[in-house]
Protein backbone atom coordinates (compact mmCIF):
# COMPACT_ATOMS: atom_id res chain seq x y z
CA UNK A 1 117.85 108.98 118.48
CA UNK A 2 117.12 106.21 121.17
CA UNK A 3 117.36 106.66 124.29
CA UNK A 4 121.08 105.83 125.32
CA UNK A 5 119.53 104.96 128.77
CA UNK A 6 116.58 102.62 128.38
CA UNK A 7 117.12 99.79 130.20
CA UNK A 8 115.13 96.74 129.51
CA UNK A 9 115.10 93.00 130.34
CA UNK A 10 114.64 90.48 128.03
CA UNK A 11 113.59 86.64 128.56
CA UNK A 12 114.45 84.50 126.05
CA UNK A 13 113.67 80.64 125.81
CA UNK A 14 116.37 78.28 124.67
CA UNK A 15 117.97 78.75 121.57
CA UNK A 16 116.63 76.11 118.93
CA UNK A 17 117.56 75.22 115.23
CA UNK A 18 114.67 75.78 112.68
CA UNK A 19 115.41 72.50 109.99
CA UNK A 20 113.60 73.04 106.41
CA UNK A 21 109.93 71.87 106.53
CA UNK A 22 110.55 68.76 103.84
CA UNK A 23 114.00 67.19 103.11
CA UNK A 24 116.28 68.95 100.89
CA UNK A 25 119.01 67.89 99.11
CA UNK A 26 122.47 67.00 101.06
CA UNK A 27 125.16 68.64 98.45
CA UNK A 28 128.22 70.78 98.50
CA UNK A 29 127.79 73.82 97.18
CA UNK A 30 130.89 76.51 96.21
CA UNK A 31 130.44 80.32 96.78
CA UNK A 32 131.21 82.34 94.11
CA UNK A 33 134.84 83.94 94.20
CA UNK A 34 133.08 87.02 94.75
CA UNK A 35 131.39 85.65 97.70
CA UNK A 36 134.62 84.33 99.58
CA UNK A 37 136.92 87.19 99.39
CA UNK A 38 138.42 87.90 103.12
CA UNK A 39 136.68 91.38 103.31
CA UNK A 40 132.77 89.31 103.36
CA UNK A 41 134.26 86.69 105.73
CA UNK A 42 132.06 88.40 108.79
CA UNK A 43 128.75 88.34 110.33
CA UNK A 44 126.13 91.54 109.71
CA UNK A 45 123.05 92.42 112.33
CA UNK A 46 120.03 93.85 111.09
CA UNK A 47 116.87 94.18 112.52
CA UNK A 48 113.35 95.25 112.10
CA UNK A 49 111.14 96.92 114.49
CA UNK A 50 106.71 96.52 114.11
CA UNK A 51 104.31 98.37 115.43
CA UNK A 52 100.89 96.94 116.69
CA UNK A 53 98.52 95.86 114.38
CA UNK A 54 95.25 96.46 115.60
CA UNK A 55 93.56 93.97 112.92
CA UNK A 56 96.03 91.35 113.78
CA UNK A 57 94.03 89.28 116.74
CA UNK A 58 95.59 86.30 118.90
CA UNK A 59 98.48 85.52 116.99
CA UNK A 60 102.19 85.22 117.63
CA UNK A 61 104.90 86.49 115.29
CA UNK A 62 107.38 84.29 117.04
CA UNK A 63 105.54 81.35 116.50
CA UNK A 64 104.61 82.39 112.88
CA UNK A 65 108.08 83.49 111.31
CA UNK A 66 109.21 80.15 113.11
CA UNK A 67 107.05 78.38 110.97
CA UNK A 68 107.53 80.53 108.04
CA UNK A 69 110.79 80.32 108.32
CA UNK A 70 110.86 76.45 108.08
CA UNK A 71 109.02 76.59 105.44
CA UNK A 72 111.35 79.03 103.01
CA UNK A 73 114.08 77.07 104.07
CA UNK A 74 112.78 74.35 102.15
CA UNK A 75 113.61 76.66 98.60
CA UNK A 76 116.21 78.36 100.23
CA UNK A 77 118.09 75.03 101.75
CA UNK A 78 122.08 76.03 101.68
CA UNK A 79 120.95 78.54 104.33
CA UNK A 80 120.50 75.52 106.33
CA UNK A 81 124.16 74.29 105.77
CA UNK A 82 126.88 74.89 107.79
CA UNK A 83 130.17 76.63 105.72
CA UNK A 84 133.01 74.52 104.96
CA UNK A 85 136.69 75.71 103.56
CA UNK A 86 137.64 73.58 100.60
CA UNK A 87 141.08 73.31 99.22
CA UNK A 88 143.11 77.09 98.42
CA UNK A 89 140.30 78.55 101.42
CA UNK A 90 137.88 78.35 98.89
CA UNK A 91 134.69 78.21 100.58
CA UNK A 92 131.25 76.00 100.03
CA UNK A 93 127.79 75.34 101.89
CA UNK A 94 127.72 72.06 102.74
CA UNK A 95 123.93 71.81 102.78
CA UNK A 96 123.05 69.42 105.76
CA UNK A 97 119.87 70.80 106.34
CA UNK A 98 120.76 71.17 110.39
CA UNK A 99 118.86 74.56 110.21
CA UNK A 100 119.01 77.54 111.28
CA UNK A 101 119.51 79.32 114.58
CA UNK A 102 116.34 80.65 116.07
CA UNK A 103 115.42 82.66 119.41
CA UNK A 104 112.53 83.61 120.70
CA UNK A 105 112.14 86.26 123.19
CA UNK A 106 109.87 88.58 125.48
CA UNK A 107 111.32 92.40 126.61
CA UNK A 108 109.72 93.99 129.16
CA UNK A 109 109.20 97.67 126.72
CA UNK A 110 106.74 98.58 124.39
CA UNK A 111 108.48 100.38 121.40
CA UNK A 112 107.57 104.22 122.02
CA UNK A 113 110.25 103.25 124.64
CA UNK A 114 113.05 103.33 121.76
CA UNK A 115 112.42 106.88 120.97
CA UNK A 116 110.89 108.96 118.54
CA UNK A 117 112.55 108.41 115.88
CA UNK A 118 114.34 104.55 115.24
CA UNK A 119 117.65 104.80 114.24
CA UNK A 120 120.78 102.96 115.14
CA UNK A 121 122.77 102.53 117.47
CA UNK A 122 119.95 101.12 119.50
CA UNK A 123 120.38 100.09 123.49
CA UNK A 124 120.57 96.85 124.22
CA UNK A 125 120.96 95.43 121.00
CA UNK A 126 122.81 92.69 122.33
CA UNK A 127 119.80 91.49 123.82
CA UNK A 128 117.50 92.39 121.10
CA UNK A 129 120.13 89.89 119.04
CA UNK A 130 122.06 87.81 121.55
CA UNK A 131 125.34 85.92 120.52
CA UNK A 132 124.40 82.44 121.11
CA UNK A 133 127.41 80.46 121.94
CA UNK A 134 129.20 78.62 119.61
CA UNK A 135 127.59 80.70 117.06
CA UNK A 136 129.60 83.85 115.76
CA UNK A 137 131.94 81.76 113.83
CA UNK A 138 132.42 81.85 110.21
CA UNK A 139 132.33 78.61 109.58
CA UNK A 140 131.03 75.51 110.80
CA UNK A 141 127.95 77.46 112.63
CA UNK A 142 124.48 78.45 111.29
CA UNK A 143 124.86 80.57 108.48
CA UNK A 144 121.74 82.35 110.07
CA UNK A 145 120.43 83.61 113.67
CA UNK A 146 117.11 84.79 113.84
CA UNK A 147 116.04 86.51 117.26
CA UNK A 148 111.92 87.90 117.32
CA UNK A 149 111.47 89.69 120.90
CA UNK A 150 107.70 90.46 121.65
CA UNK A 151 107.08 93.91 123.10
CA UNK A 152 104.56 94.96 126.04
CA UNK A 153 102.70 97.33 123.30
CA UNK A 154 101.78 94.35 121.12
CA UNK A 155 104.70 95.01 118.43
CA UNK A 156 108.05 92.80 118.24
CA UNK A 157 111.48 93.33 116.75
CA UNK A 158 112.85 90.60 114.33
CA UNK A 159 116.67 90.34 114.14
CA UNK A 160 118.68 88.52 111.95
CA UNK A 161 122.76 88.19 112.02
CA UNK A 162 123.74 86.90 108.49
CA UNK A 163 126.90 85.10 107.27
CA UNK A 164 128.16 87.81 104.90
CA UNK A 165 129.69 86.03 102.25
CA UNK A 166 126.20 84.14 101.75
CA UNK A 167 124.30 86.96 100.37
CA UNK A 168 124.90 91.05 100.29
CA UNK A 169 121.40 93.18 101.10
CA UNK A 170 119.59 92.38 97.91
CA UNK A 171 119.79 88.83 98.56
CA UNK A 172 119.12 88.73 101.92
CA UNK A 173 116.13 91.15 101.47
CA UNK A 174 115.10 88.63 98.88
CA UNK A 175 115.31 85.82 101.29
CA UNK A 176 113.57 87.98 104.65
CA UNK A 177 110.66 88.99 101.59
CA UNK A 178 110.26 85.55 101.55
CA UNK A 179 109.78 84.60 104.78
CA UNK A 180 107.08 87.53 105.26
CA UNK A 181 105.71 86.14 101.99
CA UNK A 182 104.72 82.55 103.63
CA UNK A 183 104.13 84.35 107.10
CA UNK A 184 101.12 85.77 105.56
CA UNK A 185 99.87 82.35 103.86
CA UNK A 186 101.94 81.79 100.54
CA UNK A 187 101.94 78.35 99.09
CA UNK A 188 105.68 79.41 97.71
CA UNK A 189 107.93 82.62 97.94
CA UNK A 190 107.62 84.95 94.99
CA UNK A 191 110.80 85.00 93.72
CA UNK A 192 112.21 81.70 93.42
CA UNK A 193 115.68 81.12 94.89
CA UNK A 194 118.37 80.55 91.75
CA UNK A 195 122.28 78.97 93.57
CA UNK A 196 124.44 79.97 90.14
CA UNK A 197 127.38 80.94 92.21
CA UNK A 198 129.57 79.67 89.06
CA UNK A 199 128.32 82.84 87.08
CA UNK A 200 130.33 84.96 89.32
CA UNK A 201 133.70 83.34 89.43
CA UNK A 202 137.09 83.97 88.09
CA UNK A 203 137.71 83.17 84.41
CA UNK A 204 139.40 80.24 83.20
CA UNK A 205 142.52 82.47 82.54
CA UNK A 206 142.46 84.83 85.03
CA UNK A 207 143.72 88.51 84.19
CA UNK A 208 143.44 91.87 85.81
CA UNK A 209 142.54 94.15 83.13
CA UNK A 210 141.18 96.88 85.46
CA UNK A 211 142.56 99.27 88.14
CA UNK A 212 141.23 97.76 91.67
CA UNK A 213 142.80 100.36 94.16
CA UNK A 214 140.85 99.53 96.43
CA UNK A 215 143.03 96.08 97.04
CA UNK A 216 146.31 98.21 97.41
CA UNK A 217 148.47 97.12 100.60
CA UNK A 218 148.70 100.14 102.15
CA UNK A 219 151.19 100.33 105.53
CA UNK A 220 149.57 102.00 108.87
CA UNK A 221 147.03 101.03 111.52
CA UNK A 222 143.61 100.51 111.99
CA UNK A 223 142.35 102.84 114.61
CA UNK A 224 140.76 99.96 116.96
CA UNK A 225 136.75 99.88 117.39
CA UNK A 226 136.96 99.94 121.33
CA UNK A 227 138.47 103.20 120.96
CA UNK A 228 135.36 104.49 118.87
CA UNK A 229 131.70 106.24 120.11
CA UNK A 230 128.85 105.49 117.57
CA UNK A 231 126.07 108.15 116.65
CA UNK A 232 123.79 108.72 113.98
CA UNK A 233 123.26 111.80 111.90
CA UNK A 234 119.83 112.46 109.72
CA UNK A 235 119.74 113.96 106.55
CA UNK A 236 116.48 115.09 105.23
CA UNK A 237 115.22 117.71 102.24
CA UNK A 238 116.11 120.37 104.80
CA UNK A 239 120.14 118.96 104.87
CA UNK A 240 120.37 117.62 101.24
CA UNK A 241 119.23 121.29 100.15
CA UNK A 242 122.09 123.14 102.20
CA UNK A 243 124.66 120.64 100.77
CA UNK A 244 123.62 121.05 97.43
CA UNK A 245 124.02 125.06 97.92
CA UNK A 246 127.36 124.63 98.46
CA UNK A 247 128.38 122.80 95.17
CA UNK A 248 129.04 124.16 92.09
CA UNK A 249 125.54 124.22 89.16
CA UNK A 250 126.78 121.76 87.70
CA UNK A 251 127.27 119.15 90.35
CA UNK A 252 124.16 119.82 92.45
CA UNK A 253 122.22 117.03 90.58
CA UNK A 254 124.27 114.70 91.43
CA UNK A 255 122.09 111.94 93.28
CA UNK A 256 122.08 112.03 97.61
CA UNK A 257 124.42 109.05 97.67
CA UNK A 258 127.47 110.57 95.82
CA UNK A 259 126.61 114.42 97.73
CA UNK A 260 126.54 112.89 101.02
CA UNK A 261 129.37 110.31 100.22
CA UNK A 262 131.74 113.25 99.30
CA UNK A 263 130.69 115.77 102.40
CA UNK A 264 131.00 112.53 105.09
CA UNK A 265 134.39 111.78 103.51
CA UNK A 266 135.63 115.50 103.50
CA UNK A 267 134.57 115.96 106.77
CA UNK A 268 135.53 112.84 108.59
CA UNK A 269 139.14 113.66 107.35
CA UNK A 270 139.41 116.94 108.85
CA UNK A 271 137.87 115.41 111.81
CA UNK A 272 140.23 112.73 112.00
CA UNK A 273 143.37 115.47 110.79
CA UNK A 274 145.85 113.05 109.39
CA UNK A 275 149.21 113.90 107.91
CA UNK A 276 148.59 116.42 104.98
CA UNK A 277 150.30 114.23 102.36
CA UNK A 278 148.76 110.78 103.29
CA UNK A 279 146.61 108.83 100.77
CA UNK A 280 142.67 108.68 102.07
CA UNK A 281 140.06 107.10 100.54
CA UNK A 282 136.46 106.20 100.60
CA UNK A 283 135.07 102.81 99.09
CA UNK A 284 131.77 102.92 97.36
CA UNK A 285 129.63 99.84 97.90
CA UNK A 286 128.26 99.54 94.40
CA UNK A 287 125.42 97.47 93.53
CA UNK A 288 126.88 95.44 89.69
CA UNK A 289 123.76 93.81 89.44
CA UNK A 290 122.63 96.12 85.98
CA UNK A 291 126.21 95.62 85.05
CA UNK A 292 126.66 91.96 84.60
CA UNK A 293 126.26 90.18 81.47
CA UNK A 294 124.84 88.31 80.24
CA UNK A 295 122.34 89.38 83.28
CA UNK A 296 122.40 86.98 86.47
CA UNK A 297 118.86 84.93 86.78
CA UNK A 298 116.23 86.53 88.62
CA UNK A 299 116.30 85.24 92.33
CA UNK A 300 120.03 84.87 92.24
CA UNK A 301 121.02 86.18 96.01
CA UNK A 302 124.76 86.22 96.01
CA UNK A 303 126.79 89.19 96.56
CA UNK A 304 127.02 90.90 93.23
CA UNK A 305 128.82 94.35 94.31
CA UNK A 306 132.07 96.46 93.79
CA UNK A 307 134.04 98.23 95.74
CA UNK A 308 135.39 101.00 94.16
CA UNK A 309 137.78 103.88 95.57
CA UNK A 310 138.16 107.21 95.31
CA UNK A 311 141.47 108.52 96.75
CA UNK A 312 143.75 111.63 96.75
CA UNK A 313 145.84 113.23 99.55
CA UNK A 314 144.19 114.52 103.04
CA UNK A 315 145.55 118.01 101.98
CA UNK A 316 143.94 117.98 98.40
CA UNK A 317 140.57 116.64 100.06
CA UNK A 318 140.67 118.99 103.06
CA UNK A 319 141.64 122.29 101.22
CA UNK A 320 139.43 121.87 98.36
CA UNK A 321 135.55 122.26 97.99
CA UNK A 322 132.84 119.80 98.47
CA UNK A 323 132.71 119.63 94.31
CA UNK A 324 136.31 118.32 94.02
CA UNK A 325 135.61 114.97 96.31
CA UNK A 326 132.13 114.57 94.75
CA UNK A 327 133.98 114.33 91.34
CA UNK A 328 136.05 111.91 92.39
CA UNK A 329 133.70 109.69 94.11
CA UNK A 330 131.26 110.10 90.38
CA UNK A 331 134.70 108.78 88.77
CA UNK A 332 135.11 105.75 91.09
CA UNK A 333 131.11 104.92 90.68
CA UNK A 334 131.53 105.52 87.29
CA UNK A 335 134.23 102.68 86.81
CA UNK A 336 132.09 99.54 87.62
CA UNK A 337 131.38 97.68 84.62
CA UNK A 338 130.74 94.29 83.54
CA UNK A 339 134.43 94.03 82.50
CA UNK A 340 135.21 95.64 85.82
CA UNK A 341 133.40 92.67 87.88
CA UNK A 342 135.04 90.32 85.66
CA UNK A 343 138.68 91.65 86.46
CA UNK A 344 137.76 91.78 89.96
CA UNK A 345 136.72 87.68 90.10
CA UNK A 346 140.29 87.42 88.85
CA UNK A 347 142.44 89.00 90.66
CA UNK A 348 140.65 87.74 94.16
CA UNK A 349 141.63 84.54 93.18
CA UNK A 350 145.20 85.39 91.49
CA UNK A 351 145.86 87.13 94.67
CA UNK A 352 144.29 84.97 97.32
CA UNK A 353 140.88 86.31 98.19
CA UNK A 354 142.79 89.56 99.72
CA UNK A 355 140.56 91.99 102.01
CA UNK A 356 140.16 95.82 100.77
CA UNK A 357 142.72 98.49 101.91
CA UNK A 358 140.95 99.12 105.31
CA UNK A 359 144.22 101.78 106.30
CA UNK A 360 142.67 105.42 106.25
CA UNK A 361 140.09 104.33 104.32
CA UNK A 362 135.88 104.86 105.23
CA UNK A 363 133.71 102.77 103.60
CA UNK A 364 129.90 103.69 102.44
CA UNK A 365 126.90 101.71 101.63
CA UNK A 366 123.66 103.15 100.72
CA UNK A 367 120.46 100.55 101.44
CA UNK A 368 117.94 103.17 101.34
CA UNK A 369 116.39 101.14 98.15
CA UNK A 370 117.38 97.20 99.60
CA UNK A 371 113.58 97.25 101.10
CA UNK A 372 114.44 96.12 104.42
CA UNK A 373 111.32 97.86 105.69
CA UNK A 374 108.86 96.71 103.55
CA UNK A 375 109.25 93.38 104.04
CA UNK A 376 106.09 92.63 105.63
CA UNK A 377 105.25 89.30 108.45
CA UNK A 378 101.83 90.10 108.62
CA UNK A 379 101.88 93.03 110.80
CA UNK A 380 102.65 95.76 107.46
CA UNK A 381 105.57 97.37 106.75
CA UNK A 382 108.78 97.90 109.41
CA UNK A 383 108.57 100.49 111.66
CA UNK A 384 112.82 100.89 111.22
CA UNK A 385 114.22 98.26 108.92
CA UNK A 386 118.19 97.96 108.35
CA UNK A 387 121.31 97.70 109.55
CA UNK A 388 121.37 97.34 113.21
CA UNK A 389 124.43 99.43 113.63
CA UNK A 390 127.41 101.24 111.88
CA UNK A 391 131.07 100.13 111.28
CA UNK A 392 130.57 96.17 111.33
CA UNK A 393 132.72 94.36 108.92
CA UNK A 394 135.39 91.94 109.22
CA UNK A 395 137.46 94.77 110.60
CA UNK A 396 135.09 96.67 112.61
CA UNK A 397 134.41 101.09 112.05
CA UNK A 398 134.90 101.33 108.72
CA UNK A 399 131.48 101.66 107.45
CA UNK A 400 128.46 103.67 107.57
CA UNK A 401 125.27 102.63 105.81
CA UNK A 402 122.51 104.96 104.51
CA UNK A 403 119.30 103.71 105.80
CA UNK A 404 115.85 105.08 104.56
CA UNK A 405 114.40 107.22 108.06
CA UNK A 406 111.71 109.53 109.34
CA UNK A 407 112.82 111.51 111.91
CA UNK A 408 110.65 112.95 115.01
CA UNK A 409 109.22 115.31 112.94
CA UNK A 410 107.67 112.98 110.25
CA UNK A 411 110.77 113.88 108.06
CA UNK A 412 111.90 111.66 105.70
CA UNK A 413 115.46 111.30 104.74
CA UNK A 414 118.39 109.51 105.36
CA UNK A 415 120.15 108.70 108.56
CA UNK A 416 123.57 107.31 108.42
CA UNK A 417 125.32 105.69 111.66
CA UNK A 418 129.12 107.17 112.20
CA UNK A 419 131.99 105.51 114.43
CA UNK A 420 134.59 107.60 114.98
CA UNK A 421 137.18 108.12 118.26
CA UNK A 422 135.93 110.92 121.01
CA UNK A 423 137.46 113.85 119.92
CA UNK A 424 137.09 113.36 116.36
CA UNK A 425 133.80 112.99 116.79
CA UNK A 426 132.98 116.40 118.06
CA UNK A 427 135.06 118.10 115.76
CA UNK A 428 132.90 115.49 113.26
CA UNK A 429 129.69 117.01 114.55
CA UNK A 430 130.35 120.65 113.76
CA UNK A 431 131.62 119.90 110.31
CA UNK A 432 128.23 118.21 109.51
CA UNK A 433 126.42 121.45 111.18
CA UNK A 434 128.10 123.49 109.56
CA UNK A 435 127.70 122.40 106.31
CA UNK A 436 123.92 121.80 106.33
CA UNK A 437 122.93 125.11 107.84
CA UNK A 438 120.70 127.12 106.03
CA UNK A 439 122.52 129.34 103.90
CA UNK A 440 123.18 131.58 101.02
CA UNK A 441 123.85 130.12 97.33
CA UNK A 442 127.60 129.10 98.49
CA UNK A 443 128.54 129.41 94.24
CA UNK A 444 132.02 127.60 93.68
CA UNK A 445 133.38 129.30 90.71
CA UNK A 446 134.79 125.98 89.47
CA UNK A 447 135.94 122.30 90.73
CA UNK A 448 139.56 122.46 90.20
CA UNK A 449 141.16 120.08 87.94
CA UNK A 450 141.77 117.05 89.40
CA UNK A 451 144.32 114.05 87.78
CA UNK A 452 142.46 110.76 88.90
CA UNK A 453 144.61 108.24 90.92
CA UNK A 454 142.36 105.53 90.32
């Protein structure tokens, strides 16, 4: 983990806005009803960290993923725009090519300084990616900031806060791949950029024809993110292989995602011990891109997932074994299909673009194969690349992300940032040590038989 501690100054230079490199066409451009649902209406951080390149003499990444980033933003253009609300809140890029927001930064810390092993939440990330004013809205503000801090060692850190409803990790990886692309001399990115927004919205006679629990209004409170302390916990072979011990044969192939999924759920609600016969649940962030037909273009960088619920009572999940939440979390995976994106277009729009059920509810979303560290400026591959911290979203503490890690040791696993209150934490801490101790083959004769509520 990073040091909690470090304390570091950073001099930045004036925010400017980085304009496309040619002209680019001034058009309005609607988001897909996917894209403007209330839940995406919120602005993500990630960030990258590079080590030193030795072989890379005399040049400046500021200065070159300022130009390269002028340069994709001539194929990439509505990220240029400023966001607009049409008529019913439906949202559109009007694409005026004002640019996007760019910083450019010096810290007085080499990156050994961070730790020995990268992993969120780091210190003084608010001046690794600072808020310029006037720019944390959703709309009417660059739909990008872009923050590249030079370190004393001869590394930097490139940040980025992203307008959510714009693009979900795939697309923005695709776009970030892009910029590294023409960094490192491209005439053009790889991928070309595809818009085809209309692919992804509501049908001309919209109809729910799946269950979509996930948009139930539920009555409670939100426990509030001030209240909350932020850690990260690593999983590597070592971990995955205790969990698995304690499942049931036939459940232990189940991939890391849905094992670690069902343990974090189980044992952030004994940690957080509500009533015995409340409804909990945990949303799946589900990539649909496989599922959609017929298949969305290559370079098409929308948001194109689901989010899916498993749910039961805090008794059932608390009481039971590991094996009876990982079934249920399978069965909510399980229901995203094609027909299931389609029915989800619909009812955002029959029912007003409604956020998720965010009441008792934790929300997961694995980006350990989005490529955020390989994306490459010219320096090699990311050091840490991800999500900058846990539980951002439109309401704030909901989520953790799985993020592809090596740990002090050289490990590699999986670390996955956790917001929870004080005391709920601790008691979070020794469920999660307790479960991925060494230990004997923890047999469970059988999952019990669970009726779905999904």
């Amino acid at each position: 983990m990073a040091p909690s501690l470090l304390s570091l100054t950073v001099t930045r230079k004036k925010p400017v806005l980085v304009a496309p490199a040619e002209t680019t066409p001034h058009e309005f451009k609607l988001l897909s009803d996917l894209d403007d649902q209330e839940g995406l209406r919120f602005q993500i951080p990630i960030i990258q960290f590079y080590r030193h390149n030795p072989a890379v003499v005399n040049r400046d990444p500021a200065a070159i993923i300022k130009l390269a980033l002028s340069k994709t933003l001539v194929r990439y253009y509505p990220f240029a725009g400023r966001l607009r609300e049409a008529p019913n809140r439906k949202l559109g890029v009007d694409c005026t090519g004002e640019g996007v927001m760019f910083v450019e930064a010096d810290a007085d810390a080499s990156l050994t300084d961070f730790g020995d092993s990268l992993e969120p939440p780091f210190p003084c990330l608010d001046e690794l990616l600072f808020n310029v004013e006037g720019s944390a809205d959703v709309l009417n503000t660059p739909l990008l900031l872009v923050q590249v801090t030079r370190l004393t060692c001869g590394g930097f850190i490139f940040a980025l806060r992203l307008n959510h409803t714009m693009s979900d990790a795939a697309g923005l990886v695709q776009f970030i791949t892009a910029v590294g692309e023409m960094a490192r001399g491209a005439s053009r990115p790889y991928v070309l950029p595809v818009w085809n927004r209309e692919a992804l919205n509501a049908r001309n006679q919209p109809r729910i024809t799946c269950v979509h629990r996930e948009y139930d209004e539920v009555a409670g409170t939100v426990i509030p993110f001030d209240q909350m302390t932020h850690r990260s916990f690593f999983f590597g072979d070592t971990e995955m292989n205790a969990l698995r011990k304690r499942l049931p044969t036939h459940l232990r192939k189940q991939s890391r995602f849905e094992i670690l999924t069902a343990c974090l759920w189980r044992s952030r609600t004994i940690a957080l011990n509500p009533d015995a016969d409340e409804e909990v649940r945990v949303i799946c962030i589900v990539n649909a891109r496989n599922q959609i037909k017929p298949p969305l273009p290559k370079g098409y960088y929308g948001n194109v997932f689901a989010l899916p619920v498993a749910l039961t009572t805090s008794r059932k999940l608390c009481q039971n074994p590991i094996g009876y939440a990982l079934e249920l979390v399978k069965k909510a995976k399980a229901d995203v299909t094609d027909e299931y994106m389609r029915s989800l277009a619909d009812l955002l729009v029959i029912r007003n673009k409604p956020h998720f059920t965010a009441v008792r509810t934790y929300l997961v979303s694995d980006v350990t194969r989005a490529g955020f560290g390989d994306v490459d400026f010219g320096w090699g591959k990311a050091a840490y690349g991800g999500p900058a911290k846990g539980g951002v979203g439109a309401i704030p503490g909901l989520a953790s992300f799985f993020i592809p890690s090596t740990n002090s040791k050289g490990e590699n696993g999986i670390v996955v940032p956790v917001c929870l209150p004080p005391a709920a934490m601790e008691s979070f801490i020794l469920q999660v040590e307790t479960l991925t101790k060494e230990t004997i083959d923890m047999f469970v004769q059988s999952t019990p038989s669970i009726t779905s509520a999904l």
